[in-house]
Structure formats: C-alpha cells, structure tokens
C-alpha atoms as a PDB file:
ATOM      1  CA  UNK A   1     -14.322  52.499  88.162  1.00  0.00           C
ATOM      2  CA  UNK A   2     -17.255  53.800  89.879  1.00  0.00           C
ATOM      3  CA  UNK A   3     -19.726  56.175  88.260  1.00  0.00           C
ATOM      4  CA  UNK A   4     -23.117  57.083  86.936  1.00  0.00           C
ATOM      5  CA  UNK A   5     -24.688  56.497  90.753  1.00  0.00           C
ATOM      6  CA  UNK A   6     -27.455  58.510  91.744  1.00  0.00           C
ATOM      7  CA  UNK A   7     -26.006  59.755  94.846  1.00  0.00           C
ATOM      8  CA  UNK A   8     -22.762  59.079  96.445  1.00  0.00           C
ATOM      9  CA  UNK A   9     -19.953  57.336  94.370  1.00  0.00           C
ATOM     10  CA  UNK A  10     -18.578  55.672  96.937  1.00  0.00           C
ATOM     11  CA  UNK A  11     -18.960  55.893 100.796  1.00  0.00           C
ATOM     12  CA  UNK A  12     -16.220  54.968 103.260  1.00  0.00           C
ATOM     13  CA  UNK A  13     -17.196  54.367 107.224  1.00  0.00           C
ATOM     14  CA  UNK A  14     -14.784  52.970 109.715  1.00  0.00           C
ATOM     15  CA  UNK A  15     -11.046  53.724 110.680  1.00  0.00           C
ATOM     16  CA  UNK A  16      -8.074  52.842 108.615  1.00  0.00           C
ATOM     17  CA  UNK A  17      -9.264  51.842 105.239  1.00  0.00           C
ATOM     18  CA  UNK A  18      -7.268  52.497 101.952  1.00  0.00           C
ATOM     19  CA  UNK A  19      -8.886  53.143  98.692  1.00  0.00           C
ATOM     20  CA  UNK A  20      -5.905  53.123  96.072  1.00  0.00           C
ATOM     21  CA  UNK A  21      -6.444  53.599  92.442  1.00  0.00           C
ATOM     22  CA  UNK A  22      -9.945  53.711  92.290  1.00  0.00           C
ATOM     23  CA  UNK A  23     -11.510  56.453  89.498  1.00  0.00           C
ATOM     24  CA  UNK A  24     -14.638  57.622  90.709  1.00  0.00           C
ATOM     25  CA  UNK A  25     -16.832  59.892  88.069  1.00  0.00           C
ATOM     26  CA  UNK A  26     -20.677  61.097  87.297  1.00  0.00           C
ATOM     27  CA  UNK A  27     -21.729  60.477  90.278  1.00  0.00           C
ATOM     28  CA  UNK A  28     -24.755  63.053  91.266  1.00  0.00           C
ATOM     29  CA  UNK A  29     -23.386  63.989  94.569  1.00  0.00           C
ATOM     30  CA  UNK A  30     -20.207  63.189  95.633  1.00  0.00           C
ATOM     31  CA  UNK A  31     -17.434  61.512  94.179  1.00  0.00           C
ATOM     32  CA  UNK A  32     -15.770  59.770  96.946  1.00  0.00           C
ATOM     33  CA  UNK A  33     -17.474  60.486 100.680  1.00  0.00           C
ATOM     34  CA  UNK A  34     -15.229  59.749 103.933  1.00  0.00           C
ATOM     35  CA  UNK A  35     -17.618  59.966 107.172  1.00  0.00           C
ATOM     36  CA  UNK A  36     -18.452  58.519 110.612  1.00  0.00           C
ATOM     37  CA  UNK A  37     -20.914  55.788 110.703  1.00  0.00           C
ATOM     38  CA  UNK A  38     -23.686  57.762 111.367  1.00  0.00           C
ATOM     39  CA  UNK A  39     -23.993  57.534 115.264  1.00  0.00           C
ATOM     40  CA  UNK A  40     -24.081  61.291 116.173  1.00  0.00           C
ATOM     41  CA  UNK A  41     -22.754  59.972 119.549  1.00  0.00           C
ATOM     42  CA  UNK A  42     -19.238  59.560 117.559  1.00  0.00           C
ATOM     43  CA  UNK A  43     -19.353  62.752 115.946  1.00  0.00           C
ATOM     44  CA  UNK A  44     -16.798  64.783 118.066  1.00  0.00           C
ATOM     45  CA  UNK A  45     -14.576  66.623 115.431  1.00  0.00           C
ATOM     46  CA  UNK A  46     -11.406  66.236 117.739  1.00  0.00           C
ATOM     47  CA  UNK A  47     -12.066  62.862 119.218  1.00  0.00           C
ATOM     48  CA  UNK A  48     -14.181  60.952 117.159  1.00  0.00           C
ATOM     49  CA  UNK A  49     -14.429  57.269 116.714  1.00  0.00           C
ATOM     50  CA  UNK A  50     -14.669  56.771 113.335  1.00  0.00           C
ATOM     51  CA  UNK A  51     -13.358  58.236 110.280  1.00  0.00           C
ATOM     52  CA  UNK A  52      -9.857  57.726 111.308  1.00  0.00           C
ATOM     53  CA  UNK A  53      -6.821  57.096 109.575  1.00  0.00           C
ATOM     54  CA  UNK A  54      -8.092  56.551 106.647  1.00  0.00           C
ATOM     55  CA  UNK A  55      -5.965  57.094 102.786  1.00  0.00           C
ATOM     56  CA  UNK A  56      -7.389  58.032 100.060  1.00  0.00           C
ATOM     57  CA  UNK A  57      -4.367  57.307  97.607  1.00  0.00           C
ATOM     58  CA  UNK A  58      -4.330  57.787  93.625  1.00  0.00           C
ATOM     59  CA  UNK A  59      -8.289  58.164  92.917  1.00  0.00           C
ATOM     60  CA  UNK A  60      -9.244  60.329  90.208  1.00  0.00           C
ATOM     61  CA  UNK A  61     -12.546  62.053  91.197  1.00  0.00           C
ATOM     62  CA  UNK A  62     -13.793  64.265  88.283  1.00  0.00           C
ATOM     63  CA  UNK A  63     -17.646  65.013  86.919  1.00  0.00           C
ATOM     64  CA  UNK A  64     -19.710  64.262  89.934  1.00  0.00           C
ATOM     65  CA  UNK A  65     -22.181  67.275  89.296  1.00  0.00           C
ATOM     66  CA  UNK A  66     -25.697  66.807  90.431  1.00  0.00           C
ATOM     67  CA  UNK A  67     -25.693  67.449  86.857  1.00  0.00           C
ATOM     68  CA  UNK A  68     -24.647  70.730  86.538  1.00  0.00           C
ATOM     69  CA  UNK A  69     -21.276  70.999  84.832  1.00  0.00           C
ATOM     70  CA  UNK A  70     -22.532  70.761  81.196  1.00  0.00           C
ATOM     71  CA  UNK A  71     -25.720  73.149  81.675  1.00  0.00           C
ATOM     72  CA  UNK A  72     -26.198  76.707  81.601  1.00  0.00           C
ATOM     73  CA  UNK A  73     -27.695  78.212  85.076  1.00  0.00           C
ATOM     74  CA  UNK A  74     -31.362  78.957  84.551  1.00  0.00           C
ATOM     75  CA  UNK A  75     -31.338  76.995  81.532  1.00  0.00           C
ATOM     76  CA  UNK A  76     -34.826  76.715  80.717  1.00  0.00           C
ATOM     77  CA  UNK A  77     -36.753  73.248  81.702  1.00  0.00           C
ATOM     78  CA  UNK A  78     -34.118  72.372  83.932  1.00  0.00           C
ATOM     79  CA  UNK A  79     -33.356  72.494  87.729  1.00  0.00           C
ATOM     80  CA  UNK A  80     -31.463  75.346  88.889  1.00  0.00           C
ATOM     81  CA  UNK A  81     -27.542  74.724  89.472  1.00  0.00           C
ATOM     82  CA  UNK A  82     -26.403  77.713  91.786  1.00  0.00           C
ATOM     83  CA  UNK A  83     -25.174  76.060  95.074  1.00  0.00           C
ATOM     84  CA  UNK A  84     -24.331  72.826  93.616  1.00  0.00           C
ATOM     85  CA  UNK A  85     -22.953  70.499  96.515  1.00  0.00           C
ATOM     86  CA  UNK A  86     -21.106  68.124  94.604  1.00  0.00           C
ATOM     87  CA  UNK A  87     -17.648  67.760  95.654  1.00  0.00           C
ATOM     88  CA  UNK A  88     -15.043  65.247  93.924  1.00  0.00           C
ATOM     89  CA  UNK A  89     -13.592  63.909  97.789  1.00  0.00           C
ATOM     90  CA  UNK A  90     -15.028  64.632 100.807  1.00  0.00           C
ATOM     91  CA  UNK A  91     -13.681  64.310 104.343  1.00  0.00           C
ATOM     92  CA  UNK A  92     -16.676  65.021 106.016  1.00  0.00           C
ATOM     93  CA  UNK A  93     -15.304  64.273 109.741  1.00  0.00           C
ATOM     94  CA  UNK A  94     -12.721  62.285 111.468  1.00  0.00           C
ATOM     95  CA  UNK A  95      -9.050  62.966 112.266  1.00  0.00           C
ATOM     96  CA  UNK A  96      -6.212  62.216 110.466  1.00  0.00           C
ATOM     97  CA  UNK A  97      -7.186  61.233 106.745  1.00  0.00           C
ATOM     98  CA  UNK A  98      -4.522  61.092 103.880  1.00  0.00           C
ATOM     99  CA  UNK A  99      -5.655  62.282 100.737  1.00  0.00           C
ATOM    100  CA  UNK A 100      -2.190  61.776  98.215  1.00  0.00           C
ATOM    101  CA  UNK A 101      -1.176  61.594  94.703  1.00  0.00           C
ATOM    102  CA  UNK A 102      -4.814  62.156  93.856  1.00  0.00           C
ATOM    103  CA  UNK A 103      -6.329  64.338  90.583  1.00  0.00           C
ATOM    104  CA  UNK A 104      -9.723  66.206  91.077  1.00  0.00           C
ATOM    105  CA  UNK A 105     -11.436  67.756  88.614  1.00  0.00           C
ATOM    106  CA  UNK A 106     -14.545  69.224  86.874  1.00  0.00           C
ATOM    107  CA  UNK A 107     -17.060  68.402  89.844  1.00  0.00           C
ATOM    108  CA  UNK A 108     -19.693  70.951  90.338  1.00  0.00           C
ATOM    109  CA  UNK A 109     -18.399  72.453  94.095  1.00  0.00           C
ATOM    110  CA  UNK A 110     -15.386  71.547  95.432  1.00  0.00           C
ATOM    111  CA  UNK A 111     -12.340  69.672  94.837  1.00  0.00           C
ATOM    112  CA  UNK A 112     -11.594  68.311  97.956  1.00  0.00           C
ATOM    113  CA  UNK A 113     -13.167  69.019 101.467  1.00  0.00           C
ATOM    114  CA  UNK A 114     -12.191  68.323 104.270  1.00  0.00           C
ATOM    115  CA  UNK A 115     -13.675  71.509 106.221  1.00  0.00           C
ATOM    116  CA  UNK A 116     -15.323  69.474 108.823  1.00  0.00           C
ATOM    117  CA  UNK A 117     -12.327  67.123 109.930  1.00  0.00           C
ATOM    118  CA  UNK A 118      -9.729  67.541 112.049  1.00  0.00           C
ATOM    119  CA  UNK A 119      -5.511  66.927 110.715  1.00  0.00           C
ATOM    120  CA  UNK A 120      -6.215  66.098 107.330  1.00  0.00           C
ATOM    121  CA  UNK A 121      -3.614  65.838 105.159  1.00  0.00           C
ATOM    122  CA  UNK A 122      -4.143  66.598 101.076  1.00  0.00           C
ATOM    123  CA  UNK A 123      -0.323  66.184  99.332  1.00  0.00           C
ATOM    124  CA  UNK A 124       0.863  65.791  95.929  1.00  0.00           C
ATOM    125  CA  UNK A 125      -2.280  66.106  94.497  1.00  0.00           C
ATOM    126  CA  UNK A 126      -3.415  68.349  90.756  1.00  0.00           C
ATOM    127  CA  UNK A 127      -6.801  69.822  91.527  1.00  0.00           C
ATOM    128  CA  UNK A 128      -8.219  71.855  88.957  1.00  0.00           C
ATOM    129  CA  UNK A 129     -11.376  73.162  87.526  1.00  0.00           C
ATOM    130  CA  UNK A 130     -13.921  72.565  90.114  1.00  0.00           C
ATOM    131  CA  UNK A 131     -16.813  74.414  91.312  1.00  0.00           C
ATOM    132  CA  UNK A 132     -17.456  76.015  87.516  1.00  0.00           C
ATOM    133  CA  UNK A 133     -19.746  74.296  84.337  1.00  0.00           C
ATOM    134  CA  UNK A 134     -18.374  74.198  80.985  1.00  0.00           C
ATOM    135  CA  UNK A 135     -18.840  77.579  80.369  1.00  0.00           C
ATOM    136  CA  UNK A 136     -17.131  79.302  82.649  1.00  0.00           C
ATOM    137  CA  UNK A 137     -20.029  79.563  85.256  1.00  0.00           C
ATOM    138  CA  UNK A 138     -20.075  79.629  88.694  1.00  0.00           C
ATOM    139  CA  UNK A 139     -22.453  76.590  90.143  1.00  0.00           C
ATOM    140  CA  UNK A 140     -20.929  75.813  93.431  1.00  0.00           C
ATOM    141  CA  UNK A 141     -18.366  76.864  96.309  1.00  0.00           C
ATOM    142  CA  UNK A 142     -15.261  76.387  93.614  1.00  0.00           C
ATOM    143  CA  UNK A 143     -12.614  75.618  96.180  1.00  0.00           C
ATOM    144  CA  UNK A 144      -9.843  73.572  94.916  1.00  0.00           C
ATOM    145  CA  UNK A 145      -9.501  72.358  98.812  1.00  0.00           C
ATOM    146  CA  UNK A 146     -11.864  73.485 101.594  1.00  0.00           C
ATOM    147  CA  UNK A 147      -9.888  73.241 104.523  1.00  0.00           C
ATOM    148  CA  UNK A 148     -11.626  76.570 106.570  1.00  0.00           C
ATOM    149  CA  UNK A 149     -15.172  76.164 109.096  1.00  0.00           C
ATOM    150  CA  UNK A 150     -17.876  76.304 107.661  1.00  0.00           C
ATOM    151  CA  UNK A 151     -20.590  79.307 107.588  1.00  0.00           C
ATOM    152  CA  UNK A 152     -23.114  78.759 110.737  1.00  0.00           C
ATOM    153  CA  UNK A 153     -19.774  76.367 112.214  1.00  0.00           C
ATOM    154  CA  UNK A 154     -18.150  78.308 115.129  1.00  0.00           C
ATOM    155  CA  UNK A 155     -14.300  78.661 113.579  1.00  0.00           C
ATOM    156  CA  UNK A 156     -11.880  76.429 114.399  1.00  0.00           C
ATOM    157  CA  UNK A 157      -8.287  75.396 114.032  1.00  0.00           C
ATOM    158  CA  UNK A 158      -8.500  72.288 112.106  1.00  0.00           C
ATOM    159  CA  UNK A 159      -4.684  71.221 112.039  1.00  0.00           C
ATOM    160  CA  UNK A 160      -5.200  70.676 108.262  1.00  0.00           C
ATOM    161  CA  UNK A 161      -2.280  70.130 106.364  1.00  0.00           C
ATOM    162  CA  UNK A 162      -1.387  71.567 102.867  1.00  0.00           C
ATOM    163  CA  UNK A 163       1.345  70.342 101.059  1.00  0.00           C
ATOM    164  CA  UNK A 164       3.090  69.870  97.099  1.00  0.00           C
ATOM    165  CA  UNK A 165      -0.759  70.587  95.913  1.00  0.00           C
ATOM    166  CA  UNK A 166      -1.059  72.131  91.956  1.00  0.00           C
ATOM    167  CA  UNK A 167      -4.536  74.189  92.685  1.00  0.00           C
ATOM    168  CA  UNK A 168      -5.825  76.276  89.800  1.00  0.00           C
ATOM    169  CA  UNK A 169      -8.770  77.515  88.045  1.00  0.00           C
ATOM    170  CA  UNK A 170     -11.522  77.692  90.844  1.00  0.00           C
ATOM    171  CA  UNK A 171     -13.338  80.226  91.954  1.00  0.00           C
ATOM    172  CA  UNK A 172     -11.268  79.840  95.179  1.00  0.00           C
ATOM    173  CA  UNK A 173      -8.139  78.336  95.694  1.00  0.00           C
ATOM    174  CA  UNK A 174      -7.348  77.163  99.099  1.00  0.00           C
ATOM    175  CA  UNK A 175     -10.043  77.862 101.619  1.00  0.00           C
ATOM    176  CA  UNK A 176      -8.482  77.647 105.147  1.00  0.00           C
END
C-alpha cells in the first residue's frame, strides 16, 4: 500500500518496469506517476528514451485529491478545488505503457491519463467516479481516461489504445 504522501504516490522512471498489485490511495497529487527521467533531451513523445514499456498491472488508484474530494468548492477557510490535478495513473510520456486489470476511482481529475504518451494501452480496467467530490461537484477534468492532446499541445495522433474498459460516472468519459 502506498498512501497519505504529500505529493506523488509513487513515481516510476526508466523502461520496462512492472508494478503489479500495488494499491496506491490519498496521495495529494497523483496516485501512480509514469514519466521520463527528467532530461528534457529524452522527452520526444514518439521516440523517447525513457518511459518505455512499462505495465502497470492490477493497482487500485482511488482518493488521491489534493484534498478535494470530501470538500465543498469555496468552502469557507479552505483552498479552492476547481482545477484539481490529481489523477489516479498517469502516463505522462513514453511509448508503449500497459495499463491492465486496473480499478480507478474517486481521485479529484482524472482516472487515467495518458494524453501526453504515445501507444498506450488501458484494457480491462473499471474506472469510475473521478474528477467529482462527494457531492456531486465538479473539481477537476473528470475523464475516466484522457487519451486526446492537450489544450496549448498542437493535436496529435497518439496511437492510444482503448479496449474491454467499464468507464462511468465522470464528467467525461473517454477523452481522445
């Protein structure tokens, strides 16, 4: 288990890791974080050199929040929520990542990202209820997966892949 850190749960660097089983919760950014090393020289979305091959297998990623999932927006004496950034498992670059069998749920913004990489793959996973607090209210993106560019990113086809995914109750489904 890994949860209650006060940033990322857990950070992956490198090619060809597997993180199997692992439940990651109430973390205050993201739950599980898959990224180059953090040379911009090896950030090339189509031919990087790190943040390949890497599975993500089985996690459960739920309640990483900044916070935000148990609050009312504007409540008052605390921090704002809108735009919450907090995503259960992130693919932030790389090429050909496996996320499978996996749940996701309750975390502030998205379910799982992987908008920035290129040929991810996200199959037989339930992802449900992200991106809204306990009451209903909207504190963050609220994709169940972000597959699509970003805003201010000039659009691109990813070569995501989709498949045998239960999506429901998010603002937005399936962002491609």
């Amino acid at each position: 288990i890994v949860q209650n850190a006060g940033g990322v749960g857990m950070r992956v660097f490198g090619n060809n890791n597997t993180i199997n089983g692992v439940v990651i919760r109430n973390n205050y950014i993201w739950g599980l974080y898959v990224a180059y090393d953090g040379d911009e020289r090896r950030f090339d979305n189509r031919n990087p050199i790190s943040a390949i091959g890497n599975r993500i297998l089985d996690v459960v990623a739920y309640g990483n929040s900044e916070n935000c999932t148990n609050r009312e927006i504007g409540q008052p004496g605390q921090p704002p929520c809108e735009n919450s950034n907090s995503d259960g498992i992130v693919i932030s670059n790389g090429r050909d990542n496996l996320v499978s069998n996996c749940t996701v749920f309750n975390n502030a913004d998205d379910g799982v990202d992987v908008w920035v990489s290129y040929r991810s793959r996200v199959q037989n996973c339930l992802i449900y209820s992200n991106g809204v607090n306990d009451r209903g209210q909207k504190i963050g993106n609220g994709n169940g997966i972000k597959g699509g560019s970003h805003a201010g990113y000039e659009p691109r086809p990813n070569g995501h892949t989709f498949i045998n995914n239960r999506v429901f109750n998010h603002p937005h489904g399936v962002n491609l």
